[in-house]
Protein backbone atom coordinates (compact mmCIF):
# COMPACT_ATOMS: atom_id res chain seq x y z
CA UNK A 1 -41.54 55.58 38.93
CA UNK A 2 -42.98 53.09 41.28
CA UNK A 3 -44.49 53.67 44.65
CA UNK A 4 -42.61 52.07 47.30
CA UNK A 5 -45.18 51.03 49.77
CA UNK A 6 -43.05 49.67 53.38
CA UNK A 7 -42.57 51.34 56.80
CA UNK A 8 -40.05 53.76 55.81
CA UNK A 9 -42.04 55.61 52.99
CA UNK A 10 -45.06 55.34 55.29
CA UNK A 11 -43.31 56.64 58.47
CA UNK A 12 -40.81 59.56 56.01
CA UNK A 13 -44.91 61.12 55.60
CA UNK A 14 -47.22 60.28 58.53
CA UNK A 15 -44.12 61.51 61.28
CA UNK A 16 -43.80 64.71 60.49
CA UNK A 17 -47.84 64.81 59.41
CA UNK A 18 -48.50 63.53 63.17
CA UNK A 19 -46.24 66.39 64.19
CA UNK A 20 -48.00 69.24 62.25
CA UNK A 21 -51.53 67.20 63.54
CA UNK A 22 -51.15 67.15 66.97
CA UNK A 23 -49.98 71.01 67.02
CA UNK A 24 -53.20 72.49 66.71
CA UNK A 25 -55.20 70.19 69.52
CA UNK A 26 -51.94 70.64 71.35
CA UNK A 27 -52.50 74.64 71.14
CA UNK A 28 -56.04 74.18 72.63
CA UNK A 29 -54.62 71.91 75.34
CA UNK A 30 -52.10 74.90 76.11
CA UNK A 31 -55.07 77.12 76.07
CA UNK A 32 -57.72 74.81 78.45
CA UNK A 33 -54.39 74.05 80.80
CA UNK A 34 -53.29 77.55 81.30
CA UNK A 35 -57.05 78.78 81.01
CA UNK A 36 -57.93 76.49 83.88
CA UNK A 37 -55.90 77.22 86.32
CA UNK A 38 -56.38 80.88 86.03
CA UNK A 39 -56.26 82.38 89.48
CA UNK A 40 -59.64 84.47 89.21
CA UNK A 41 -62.51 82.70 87.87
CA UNK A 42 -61.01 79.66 86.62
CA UNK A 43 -63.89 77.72 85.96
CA UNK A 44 -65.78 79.91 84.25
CA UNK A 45 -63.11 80.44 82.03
CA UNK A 46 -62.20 77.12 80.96
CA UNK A 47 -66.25 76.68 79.94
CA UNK A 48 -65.80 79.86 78.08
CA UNK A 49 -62.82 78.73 76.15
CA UNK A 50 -64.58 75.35 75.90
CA UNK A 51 -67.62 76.56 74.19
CA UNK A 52 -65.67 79.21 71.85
CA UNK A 53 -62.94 76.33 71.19
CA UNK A 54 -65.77 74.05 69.74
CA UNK A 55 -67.82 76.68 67.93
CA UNK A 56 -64.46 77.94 66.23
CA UNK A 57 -63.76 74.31 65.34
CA UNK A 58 -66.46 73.60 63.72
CA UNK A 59 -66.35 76.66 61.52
CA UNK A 60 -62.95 75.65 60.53
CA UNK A 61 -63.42 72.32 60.11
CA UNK A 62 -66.60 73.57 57.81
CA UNK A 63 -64.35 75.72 55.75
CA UNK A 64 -60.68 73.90 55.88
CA UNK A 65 -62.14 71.24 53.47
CA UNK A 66 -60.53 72.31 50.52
CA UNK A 67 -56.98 71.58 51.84
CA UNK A 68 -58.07 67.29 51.65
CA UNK A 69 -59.33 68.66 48.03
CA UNK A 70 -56.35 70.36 47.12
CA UNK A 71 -53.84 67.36 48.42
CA UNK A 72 -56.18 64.77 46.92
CA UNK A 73 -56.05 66.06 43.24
CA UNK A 74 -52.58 67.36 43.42
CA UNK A 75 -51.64 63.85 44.22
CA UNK A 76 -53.95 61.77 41.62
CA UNK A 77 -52.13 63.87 39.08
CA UNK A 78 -48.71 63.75 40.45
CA UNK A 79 -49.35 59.55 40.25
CA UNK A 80 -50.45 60.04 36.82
CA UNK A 81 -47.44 62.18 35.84
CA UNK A 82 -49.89 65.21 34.51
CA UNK A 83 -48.88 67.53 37.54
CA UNK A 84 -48.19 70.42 35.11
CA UNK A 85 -51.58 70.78 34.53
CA UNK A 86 -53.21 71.73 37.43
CA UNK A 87 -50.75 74.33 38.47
CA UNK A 88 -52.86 76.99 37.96
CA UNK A 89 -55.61 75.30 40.32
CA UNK A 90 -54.20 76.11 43.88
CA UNK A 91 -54.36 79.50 43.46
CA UNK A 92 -58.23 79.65 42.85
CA UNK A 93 -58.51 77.31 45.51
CA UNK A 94 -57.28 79.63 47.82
CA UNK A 95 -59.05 82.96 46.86
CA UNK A 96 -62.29 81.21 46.49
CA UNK A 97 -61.59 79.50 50.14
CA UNK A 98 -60.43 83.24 51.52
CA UNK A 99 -64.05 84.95 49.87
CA UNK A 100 -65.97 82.21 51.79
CA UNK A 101 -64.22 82.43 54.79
CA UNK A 102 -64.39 86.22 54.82
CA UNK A 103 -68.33 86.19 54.23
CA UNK A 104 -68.70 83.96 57.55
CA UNK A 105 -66.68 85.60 59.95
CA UNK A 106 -68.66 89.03 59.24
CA UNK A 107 -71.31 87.31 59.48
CA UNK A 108 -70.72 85.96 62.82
CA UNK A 109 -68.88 89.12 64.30
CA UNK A 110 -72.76 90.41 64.63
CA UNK A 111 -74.43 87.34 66.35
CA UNK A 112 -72.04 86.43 68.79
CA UNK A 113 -74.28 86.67 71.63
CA UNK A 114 -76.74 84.91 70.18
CA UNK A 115 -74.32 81.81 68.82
CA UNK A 116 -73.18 81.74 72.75
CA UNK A 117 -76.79 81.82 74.58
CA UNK A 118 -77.95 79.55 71.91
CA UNK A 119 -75.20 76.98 73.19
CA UNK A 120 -76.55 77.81 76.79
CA UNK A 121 -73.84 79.95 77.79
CA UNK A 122 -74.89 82.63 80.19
CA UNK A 123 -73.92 84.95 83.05
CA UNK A 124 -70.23 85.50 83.55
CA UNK A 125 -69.29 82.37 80.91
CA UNK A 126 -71.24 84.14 78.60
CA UNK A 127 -69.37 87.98 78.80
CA UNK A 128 -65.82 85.49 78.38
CA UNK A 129 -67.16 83.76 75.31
CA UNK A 130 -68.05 87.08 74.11
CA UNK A 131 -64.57 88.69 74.65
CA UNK A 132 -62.58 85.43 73.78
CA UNK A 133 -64.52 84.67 70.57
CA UNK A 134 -63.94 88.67 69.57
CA UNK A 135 -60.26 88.51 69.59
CA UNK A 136 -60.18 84.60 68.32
CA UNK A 137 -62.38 84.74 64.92
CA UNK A 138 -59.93 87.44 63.09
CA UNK A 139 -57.81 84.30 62.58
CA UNK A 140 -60.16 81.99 61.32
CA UNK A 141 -59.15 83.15 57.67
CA UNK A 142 -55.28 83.26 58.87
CA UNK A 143 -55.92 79.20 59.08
CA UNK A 144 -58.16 78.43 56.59
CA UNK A 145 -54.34 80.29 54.12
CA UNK A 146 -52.56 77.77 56.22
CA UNK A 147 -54.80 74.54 56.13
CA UNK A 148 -55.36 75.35 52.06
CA UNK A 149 -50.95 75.62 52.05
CA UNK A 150 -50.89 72.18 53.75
CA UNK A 151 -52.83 70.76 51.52
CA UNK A 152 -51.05 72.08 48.80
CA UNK A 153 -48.03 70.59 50.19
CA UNK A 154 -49.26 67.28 51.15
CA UNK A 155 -50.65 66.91 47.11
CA UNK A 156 -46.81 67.45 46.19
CA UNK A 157 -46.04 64.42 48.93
CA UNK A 158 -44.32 66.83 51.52
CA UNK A 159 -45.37 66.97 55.02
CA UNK A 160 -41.88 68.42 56.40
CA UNK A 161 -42.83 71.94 55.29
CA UNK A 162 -46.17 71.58 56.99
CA UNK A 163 -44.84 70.42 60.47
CA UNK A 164 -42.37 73.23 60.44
CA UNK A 165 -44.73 75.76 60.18
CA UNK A 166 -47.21 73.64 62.95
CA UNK A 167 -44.40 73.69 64.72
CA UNK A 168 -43.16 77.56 64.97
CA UNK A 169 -47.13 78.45 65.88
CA UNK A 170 -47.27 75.95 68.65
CA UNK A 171 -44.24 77.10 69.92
CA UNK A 172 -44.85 81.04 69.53
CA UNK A 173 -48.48 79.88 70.86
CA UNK A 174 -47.29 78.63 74.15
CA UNK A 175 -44.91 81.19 75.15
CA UNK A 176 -47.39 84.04 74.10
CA UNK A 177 -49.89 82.08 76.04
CA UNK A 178 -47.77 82.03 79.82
CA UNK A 179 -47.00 85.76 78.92
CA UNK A 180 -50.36 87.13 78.24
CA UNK A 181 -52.35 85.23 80.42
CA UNK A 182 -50.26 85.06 83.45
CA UNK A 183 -48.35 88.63 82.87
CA UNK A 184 -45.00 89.41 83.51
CA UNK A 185 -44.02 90.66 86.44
CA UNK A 186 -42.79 94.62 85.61
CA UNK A 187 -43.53 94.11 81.81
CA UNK A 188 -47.21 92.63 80.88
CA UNK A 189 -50.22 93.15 82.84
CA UNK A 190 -52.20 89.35 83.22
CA UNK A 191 -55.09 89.23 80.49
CA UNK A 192 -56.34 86.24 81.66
CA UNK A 193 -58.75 84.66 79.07
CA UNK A 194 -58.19 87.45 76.54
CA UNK A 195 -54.56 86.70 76.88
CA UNK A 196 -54.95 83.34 75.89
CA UNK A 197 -57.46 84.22 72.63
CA UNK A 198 -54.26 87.11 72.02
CA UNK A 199 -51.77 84.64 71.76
CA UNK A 200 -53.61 82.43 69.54
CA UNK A 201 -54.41 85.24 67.07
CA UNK A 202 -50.41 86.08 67.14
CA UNK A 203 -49.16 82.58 66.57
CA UNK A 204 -51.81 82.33 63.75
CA UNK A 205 -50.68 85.20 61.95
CA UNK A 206 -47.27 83.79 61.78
CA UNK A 207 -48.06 80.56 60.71
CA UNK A 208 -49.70 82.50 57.91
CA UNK A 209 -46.94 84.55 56.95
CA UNK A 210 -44.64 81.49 57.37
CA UNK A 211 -46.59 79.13 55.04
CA UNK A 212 -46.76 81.89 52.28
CA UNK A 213 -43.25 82.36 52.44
CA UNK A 214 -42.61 78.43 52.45
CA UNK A 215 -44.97 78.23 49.49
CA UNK A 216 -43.29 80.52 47.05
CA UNK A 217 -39.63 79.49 47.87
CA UNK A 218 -39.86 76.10 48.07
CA UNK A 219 -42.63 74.92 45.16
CA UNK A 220 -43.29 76.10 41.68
CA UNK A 221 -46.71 76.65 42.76
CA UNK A 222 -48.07 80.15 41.94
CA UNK A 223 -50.38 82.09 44.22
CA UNK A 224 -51.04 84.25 41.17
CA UNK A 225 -54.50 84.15 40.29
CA UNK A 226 -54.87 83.44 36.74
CA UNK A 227 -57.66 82.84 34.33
CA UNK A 228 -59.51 81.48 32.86
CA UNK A 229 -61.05 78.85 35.31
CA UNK A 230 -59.29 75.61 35.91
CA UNK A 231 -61.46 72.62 34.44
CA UNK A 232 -60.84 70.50 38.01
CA UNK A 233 -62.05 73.58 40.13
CA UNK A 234 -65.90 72.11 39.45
CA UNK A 235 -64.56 68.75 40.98
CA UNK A 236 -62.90 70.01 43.95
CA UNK A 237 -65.87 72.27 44.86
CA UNK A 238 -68.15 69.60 44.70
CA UNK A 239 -65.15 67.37 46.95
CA UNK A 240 -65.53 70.41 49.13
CA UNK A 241 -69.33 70.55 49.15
CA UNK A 242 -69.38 66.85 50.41
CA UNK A 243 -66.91 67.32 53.03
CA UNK A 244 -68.40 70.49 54.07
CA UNK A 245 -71.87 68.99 54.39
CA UNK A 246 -69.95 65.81 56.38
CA UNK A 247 -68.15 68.54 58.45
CA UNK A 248 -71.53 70.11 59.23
CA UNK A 249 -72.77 66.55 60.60
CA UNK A 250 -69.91 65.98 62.57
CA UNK A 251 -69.63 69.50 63.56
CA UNK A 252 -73.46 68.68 64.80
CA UNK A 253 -72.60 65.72 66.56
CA UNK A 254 -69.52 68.07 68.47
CA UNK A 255 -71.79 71.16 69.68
CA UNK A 256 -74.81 68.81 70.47
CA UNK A 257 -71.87 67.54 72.99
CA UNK A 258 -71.27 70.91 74.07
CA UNK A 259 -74.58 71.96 74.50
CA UNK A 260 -75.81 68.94 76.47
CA UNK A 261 -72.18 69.07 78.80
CA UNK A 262 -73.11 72.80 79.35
CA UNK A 263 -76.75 72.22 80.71
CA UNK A 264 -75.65 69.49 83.32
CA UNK A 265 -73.98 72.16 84.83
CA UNK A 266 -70.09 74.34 84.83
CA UNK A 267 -68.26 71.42 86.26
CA UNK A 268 -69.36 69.21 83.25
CA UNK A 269 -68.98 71.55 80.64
CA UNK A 270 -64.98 71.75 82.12
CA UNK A 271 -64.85 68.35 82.64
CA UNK A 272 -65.92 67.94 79.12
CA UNK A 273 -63.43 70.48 77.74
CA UNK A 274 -60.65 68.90 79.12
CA UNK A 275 -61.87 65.18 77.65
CA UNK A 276 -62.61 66.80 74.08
CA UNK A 277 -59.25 68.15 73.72
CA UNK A 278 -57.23 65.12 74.92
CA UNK A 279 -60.21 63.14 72.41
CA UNK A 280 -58.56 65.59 69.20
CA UNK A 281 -55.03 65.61 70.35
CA UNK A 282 -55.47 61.78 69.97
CA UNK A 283 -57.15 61.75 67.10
CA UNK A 284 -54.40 64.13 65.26
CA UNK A 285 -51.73 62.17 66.63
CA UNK A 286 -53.33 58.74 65.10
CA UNK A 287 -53.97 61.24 62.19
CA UNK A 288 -50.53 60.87 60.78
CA UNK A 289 -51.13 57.68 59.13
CA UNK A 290 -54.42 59.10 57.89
CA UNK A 291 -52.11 61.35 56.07
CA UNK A 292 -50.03 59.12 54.60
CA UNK A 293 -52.77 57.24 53.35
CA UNK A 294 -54.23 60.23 51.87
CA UNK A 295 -51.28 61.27 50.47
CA UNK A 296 -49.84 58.11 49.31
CA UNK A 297 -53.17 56.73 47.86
CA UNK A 298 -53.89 59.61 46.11
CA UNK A 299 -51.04 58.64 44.30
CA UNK A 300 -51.45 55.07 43.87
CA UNK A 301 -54.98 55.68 42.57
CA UNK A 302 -53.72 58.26 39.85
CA UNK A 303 -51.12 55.58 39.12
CA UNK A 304 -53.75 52.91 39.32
CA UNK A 305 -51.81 50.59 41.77
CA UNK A 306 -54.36 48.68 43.28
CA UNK A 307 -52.05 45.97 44.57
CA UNK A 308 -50.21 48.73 46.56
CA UNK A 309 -52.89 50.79 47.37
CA UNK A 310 -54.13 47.24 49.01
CA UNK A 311 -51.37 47.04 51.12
CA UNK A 312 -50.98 50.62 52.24
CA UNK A 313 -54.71 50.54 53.37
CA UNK A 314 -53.62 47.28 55.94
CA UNK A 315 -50.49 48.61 56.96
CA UNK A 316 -51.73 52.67 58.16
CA UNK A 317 -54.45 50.98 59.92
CA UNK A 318 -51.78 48.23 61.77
CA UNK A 319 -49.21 50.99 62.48
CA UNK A 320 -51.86 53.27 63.70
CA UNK A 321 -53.60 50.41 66.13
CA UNK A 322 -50.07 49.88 67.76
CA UNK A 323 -49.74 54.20 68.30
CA UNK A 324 -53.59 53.97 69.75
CA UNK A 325 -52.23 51.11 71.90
CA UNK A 326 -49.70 53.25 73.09
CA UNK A 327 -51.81 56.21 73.73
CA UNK A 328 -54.02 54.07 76.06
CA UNK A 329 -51.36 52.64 77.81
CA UNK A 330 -49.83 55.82 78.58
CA UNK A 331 -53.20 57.59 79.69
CA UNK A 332 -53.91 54.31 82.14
CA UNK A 333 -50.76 54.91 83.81
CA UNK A 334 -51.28 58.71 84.17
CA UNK A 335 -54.71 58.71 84.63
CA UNK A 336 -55.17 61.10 87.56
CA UNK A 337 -52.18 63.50 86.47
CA UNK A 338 -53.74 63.99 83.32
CA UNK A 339 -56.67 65.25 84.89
CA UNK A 340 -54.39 67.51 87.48
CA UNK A 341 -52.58 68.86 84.27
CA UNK A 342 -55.97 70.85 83.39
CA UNK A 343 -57.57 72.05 86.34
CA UNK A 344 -57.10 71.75 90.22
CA UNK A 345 -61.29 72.21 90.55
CA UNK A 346 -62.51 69.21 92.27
CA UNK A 347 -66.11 69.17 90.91
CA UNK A 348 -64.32 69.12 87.59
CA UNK A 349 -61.73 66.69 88.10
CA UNK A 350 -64.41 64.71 89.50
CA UNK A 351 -66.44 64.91 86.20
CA UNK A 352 -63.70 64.23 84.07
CA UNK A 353 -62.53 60.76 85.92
CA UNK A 354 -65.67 59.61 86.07
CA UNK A 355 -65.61 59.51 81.95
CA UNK A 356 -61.58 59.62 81.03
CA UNK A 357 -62.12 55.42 80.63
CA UNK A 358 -64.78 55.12 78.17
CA UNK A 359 -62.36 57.53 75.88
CA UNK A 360 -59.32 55.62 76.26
CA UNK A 361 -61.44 52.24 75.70
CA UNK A 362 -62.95 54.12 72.06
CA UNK A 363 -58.86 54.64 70.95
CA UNK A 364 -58.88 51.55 68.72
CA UNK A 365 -62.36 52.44 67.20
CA UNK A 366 -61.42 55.52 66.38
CA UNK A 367 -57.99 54.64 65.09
CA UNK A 368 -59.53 52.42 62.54
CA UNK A 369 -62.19 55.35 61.24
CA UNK A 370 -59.73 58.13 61.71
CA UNK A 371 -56.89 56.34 59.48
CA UNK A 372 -59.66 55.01 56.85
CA UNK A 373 -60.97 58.83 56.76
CA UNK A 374 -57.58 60.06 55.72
CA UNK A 375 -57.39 57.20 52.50
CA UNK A 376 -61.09 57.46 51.44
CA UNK A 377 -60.39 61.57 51.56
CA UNK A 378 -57.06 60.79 49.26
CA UNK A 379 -59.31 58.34 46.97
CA UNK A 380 -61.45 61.07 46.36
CA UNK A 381 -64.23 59.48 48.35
CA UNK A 382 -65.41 62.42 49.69
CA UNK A 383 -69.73 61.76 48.52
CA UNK A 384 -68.76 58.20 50.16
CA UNK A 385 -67.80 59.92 53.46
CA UNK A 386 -70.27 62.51 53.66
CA UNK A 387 -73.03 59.52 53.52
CA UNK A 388 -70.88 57.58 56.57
CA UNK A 389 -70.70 61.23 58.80
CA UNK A 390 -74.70 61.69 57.80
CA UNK A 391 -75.51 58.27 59.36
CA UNK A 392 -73.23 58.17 61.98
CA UNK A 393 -74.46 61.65 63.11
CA UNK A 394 -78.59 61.36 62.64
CA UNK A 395 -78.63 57.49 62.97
CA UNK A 396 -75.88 56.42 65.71
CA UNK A 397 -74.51 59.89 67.86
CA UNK A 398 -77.39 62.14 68.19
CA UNK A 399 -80.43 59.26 68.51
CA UNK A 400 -78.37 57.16 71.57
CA UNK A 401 -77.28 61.35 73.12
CA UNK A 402 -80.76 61.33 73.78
CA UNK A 403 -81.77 58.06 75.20
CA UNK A 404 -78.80 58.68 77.46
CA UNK A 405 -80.09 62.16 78.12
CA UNK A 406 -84.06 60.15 78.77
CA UNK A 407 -81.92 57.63 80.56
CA UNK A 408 -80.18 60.38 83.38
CA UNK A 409 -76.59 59.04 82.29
CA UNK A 410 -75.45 62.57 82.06
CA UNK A 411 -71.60 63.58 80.73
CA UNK A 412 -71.23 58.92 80.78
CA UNK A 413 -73.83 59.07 78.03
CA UNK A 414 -72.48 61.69 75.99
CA UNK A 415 -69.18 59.70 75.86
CA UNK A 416 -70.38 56.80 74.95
CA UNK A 417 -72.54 58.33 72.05
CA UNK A 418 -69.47 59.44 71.10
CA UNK A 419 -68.23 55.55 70.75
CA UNK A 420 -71.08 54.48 69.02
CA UNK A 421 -70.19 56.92 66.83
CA UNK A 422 -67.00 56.03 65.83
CA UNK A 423 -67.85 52.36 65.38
CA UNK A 424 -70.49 53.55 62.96
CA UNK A 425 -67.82 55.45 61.25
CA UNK A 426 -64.76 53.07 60.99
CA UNK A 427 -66.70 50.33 60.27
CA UNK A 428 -68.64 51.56 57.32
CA UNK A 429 -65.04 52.41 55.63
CA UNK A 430 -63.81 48.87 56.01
CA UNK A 431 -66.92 47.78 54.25
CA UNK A 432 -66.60 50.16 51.41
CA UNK A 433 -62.80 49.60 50.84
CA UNK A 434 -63.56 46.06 50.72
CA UNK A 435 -67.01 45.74 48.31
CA UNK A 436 -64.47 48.29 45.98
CA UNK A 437 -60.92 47.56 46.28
CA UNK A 438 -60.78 44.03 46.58
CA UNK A 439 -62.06 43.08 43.34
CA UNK A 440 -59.80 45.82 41.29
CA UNK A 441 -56.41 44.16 43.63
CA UNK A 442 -57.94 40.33 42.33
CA UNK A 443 -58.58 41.51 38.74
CA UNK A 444 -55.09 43.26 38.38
């Protein structure tokens, strides 16, 4: 059956994908919102749960690889009409993802102090990151089961089931989150910052539970381990291997940021939280298209539709320009409520205005990378992308972080590193999808 490639078959996937998306940077925004204004020792809080937030990220962004694996081989061979024969493939995915992701956060339960001074946290921010990271890492496997569920869902060209369950955490997230941290008033004590890294481990677990339950009654895919060893396992560990490398170099480029916000001092480190999150919510809410491009050319490429696989690459990257131009619009005419929305500190506030402009200015770049990401991951172009996040990290970010830092620009300089990194980024995949696509659409 033929892929229809138009704005409704686009829009039926990326929707609901920008939905599930934008539910996890929304549930850090919840967190740095509520966590900054947080009567008693507000501001070191919000650095705490800064610092935590972007060491967490990065170790499951390291990890959560396999779920572009798993949705990028699910789909080639959905396109090719061979699904049957990887069914036995997501399970093994899983377990191997779950060992992994079991070995690091041991690992990391015993160094904690040592991950936290070593990003410069100390004093009172460092006893919070301490507590908050504690409570927070028991559900780093919780999501790495969800993320690997996703991606078996988006292989199978469903991203409904995956925004419902982004959905019922964000939702149990946010309510846990004014409970716990606030208190109610005859009923719960306020936690504060604990309360916060409480309700995030709750909502997790259900989102867990949820997507297992999702998984077995509405697929025929087994979590039943089963030998012997899937033939396309070797391929999507080495996909994973590539995109875990690239994760480590962007994961670089992210706690370099974090680091070098936390030595200019609290009010830049908060500052900085606040623009990071609003940076991811933005890029997950662009991300939807990504999705359908990874999802849909997955598909095309199994089916070896070049012509349409053409077309789909123009059209995510129009549709997500005009949701980018959107975004910016909507963050010039708020730009001083945004800011209010996180933290009533003026040394912070002050930080953060002083940069919010050079990240609504880098929307379109990063539109155009994060949408291009999203195809090239579908493509299987994951050895291709781990080269782009290498150079963009070692050759663009962390060279012109430095000059900046030489330079005195401070938290300005850090932001724009980040821009230069993006245009590294996005304009290395419109090269590549060019030099390879163009000639397969003309020959065809």
């Amino acid at each position: 059956m033929k892929t229809l490639i138009n704005f409704k078959s686009i829009n039926n996937l990326a929707i609901p994908a920008t939905i599930a998306g934008i539910a996890e940077p929304l549930l850090s925004i919840t967190d740095t919102a509520i966590v900054g204004n947080i009567p008693v020792n507000g501001l070191e809080s919000l650095a705490a749960a800064g610092i935590v937030g972007s060491f967490l990220s990065m170790l499951i962004w390291v990890l959560g690889q396999t779920r572009s694996a798993i949705s990028a081989i699910l789909s080639q061979y959905l396109g090719a009409g061979k699904l049957e024969e990887v069914k036995s493939l997501p399970a093994q995915a899983i377990f191997l993802n779950l060992i992994l992701s079991g070995i690091i956060l041991i690992s990391t339960v015993f160094l904690i102090e040592d991950i936290f001074i070593a990003l410069k946290a100390s004093g009172k921010i460092l006893e919070y990151c301490i507590s908050y990271y504690s409570i927070r890492v028991w559900g780093f496997p919780l999501t790495l089961f969800v993320f690997a569920v996703m991606g078996i869902f988006r292989g199978l060209q469903n991203t409904v089931w995956p925004m419902v369950i982004a959905i019922v955490g964000a939702i149990v997230n946010v309510i846990l989150d004014f409970a716990f941290v606030y208190g109610i008033d005859g009923v719960i004590s306020p936690m504060y910052l604990e309360g916060a890294a409480w309700a995030s481990l709750i909502a997790q677990a259900i989102m867990a539970v949820l997507a297992f339950v999702l998984l077995i009654t509405k697929t025929d895919v087994s979590l039943k381990l089963k030998l012997p060893i899937h033939s396309e396992l070797s391929r999507l560990v080495i996909m994973s291997l590539n995109l875990f490398v690239r994760a480590l170099a962007l994961n670089t480029a992210l706690i370099l940021a974090v680091r070098e916000a936390t030595v200019l001092g609290d009010e830049y480190i908060g500052a900085h939280t606040i623009a990071i999150n609003l940076w991811l919510f933005a890029a997950f809410f662009i991300d939807g298209f990504g999705a359908a491009g990874n999802i849909l050319g997955g598909k095309l490429l199994g089916a070896k539709d070049y012509k349409n696989l053409w077309i789909l690459a123009k059209k995510i990257v129009f549709y997500g320009l005009i949701v980018s131009a959107v975004l910016m619009l909507l963050s010039i005419l708020f730009y001083k409520p945004i800011g209010l929305l996180f933290s009533k500190e003026t040394p912070i506030l002050h930080a953060f205005y002083a940069i919010f402009y050079i990240l609504i200015l880098g929307l379109p770049f990063n539109t155009v990378a994060f949408v291009l990401d999203g195809l090239f991951k579908g493509l299987g172009e994951m050895k291709y992308l781990r080269n782009v996040l290498l150079s963009a990290t070692f050759l663009g970010f962390i060279p012109f972080l430095f000059l900046s830092k030489f330079a005195g620009w401070g938290l300005i300089g850090i932001w724009i590193a980040f821009t230069v990194w993006m245009l590294v980024r996005g304009g290395a995949l419109v090269w590549k999808f060019n030099q390879k696509f163009r000639p397969l659409v003309q020959k065809h």
